[in-house]
C-alpha atoms as a PDB file:
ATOM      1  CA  UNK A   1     -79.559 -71.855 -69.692  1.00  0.00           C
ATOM      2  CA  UNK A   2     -79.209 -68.440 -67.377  1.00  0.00           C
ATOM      3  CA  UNK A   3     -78.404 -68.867 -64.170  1.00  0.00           C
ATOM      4  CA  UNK A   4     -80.079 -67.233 -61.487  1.00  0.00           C
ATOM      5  CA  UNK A   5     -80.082 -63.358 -61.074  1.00  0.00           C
ATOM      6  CA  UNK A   6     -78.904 -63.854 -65.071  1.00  0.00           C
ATOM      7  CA  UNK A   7     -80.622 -61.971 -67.949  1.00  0.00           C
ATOM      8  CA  UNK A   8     -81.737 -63.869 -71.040  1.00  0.00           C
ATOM      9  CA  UNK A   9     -80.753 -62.302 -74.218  1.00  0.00           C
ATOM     10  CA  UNK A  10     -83.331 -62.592 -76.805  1.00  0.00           C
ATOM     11  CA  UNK A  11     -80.555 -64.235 -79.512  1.00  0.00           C
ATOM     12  CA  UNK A  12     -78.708 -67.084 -79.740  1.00  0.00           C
ATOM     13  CA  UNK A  13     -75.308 -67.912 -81.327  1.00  0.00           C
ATOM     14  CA  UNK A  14     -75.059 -69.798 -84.661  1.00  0.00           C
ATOM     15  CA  UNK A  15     -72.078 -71.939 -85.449  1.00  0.00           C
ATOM     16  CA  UNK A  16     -69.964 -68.823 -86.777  1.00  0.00           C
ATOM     17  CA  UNK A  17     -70.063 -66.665 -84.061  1.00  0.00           C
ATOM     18  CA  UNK A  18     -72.700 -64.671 -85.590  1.00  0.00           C
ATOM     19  CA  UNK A  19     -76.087 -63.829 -83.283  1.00  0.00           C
ATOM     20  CA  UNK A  20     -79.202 -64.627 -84.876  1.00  0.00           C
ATOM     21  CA  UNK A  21     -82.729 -63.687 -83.404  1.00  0.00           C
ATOM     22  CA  UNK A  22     -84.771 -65.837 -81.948  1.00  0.00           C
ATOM     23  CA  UNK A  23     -88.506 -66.033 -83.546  1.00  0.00           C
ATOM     24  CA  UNK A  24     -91.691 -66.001 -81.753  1.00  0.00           C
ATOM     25  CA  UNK A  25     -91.292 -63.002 -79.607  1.00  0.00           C
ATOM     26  CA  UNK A  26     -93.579 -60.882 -81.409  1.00  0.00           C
ATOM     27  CA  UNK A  27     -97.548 -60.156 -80.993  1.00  0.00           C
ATOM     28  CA  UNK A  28     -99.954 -63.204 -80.223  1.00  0.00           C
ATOM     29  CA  UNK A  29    -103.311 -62.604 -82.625  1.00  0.00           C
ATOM     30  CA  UNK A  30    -105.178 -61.550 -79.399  1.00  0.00           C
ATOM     31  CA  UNK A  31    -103.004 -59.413 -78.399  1.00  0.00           C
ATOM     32  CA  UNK A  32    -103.159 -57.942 -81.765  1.00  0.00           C
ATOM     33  CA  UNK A  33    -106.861 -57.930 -81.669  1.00  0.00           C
ATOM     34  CA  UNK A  34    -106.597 -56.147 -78.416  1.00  0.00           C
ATOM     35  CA  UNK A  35    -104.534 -53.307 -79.861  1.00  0.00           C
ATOM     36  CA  UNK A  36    -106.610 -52.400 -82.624  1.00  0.00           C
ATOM     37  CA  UNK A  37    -109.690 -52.708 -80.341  1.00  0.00           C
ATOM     38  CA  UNK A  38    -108.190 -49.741 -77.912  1.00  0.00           C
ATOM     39  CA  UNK A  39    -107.301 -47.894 -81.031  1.00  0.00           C
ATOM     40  CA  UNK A  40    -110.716 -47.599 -82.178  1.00  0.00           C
ATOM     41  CA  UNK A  41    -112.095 -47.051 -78.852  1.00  0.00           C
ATOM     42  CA  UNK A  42    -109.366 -44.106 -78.690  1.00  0.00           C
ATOM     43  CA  UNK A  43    -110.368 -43.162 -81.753  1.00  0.00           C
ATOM     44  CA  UNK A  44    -114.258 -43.466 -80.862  1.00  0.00           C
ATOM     45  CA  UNK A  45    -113.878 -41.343 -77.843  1.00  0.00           C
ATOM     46  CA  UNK A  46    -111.402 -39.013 -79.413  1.00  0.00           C
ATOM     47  CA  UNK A  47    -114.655 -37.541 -81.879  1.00  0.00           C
ATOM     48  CA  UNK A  48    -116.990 -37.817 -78.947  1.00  0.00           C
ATOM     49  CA  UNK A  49    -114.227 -35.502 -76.648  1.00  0.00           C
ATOM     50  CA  UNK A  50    -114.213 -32.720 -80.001  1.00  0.00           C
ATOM     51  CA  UNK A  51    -117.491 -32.939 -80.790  1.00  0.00           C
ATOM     52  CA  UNK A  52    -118.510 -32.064 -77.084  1.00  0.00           C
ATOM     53  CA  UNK A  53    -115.678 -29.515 -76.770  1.00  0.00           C
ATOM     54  CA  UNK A  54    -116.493 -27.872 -80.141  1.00  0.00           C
ATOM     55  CA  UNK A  55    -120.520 -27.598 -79.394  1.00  0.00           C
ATOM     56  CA  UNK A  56    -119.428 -25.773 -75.955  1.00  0.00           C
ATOM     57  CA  UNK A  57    -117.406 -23.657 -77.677  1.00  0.00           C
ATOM     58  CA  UNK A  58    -119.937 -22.941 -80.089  1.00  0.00           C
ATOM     59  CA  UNK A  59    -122.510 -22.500 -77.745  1.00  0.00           C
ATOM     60  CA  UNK A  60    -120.287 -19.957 -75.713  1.00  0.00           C
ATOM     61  CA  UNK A  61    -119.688 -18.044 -79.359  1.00  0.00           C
ATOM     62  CA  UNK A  62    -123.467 -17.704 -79.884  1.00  0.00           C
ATOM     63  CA  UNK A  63    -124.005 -16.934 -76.621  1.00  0.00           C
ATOM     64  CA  UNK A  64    -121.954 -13.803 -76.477  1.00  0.00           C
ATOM     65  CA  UNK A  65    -123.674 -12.573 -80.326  1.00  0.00           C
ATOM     66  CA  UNK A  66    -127.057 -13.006 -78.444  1.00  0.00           C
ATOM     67  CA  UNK A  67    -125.789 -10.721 -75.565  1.00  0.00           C
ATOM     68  CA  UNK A  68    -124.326  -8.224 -77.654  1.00  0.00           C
ATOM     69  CA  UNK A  69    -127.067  -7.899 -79.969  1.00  0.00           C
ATOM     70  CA  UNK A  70    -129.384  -6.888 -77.180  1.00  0.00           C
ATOM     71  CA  UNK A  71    -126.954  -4.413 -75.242  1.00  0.00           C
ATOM     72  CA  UNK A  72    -126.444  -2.815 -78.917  1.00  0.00           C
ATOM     73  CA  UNK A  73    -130.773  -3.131 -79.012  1.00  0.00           C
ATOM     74  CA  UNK A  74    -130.812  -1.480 -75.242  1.00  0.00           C
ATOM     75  CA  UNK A  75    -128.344   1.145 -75.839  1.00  0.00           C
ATOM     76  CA  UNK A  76    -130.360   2.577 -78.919  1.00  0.00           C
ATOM     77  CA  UNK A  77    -133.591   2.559 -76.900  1.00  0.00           C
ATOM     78  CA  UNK A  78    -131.533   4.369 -73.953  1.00  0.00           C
ATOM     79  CA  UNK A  79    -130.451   6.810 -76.782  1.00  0.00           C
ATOM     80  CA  UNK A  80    -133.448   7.505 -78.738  1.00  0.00           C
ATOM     81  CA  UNK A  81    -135.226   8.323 -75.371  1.00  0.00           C
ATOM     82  CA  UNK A  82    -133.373  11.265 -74.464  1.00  0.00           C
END
């Protein structure tokens, strides 16, 4: 038993000096269920994030062809005028 102020190592001693780890330190099957749910919710909000990114992106692209396509429209009008 530790005393107090003592830290617990996670193995224990067999009869030849040799540690051997204890068992039941690992996940609990909620906590596992837990994991994988925040994965796909990462995952979930991950495409949502790119998807809104890449359609503003997108957007911005088209919106400079529109621009440019009537400045190059304007300028030959201004041209063919004089």
């Amino acid at each position: 038993m530790a005393r107090r102020n003592q830290t617990v190592e996670p193995w224990t001693e067999t009869g030849g000096g040799v540690p051997e780890r204890r068992h039941g330190s690992g996940l609990h099957v909620l906590d596992a269920v837990l994991v994988a749910g925040a994965v796909v919710v990462a995952v979930v909000l991950a495409f949502a994030v790119l998807n809104v990114l890449a359609g503003l992106v997108w957007f911005a692209v088209k919106t400079v062809v529109v621009i440019a396509v009537i400045a190059a429209v304007v300028g030959l009008l201004v041209r063919r005028r004089r």
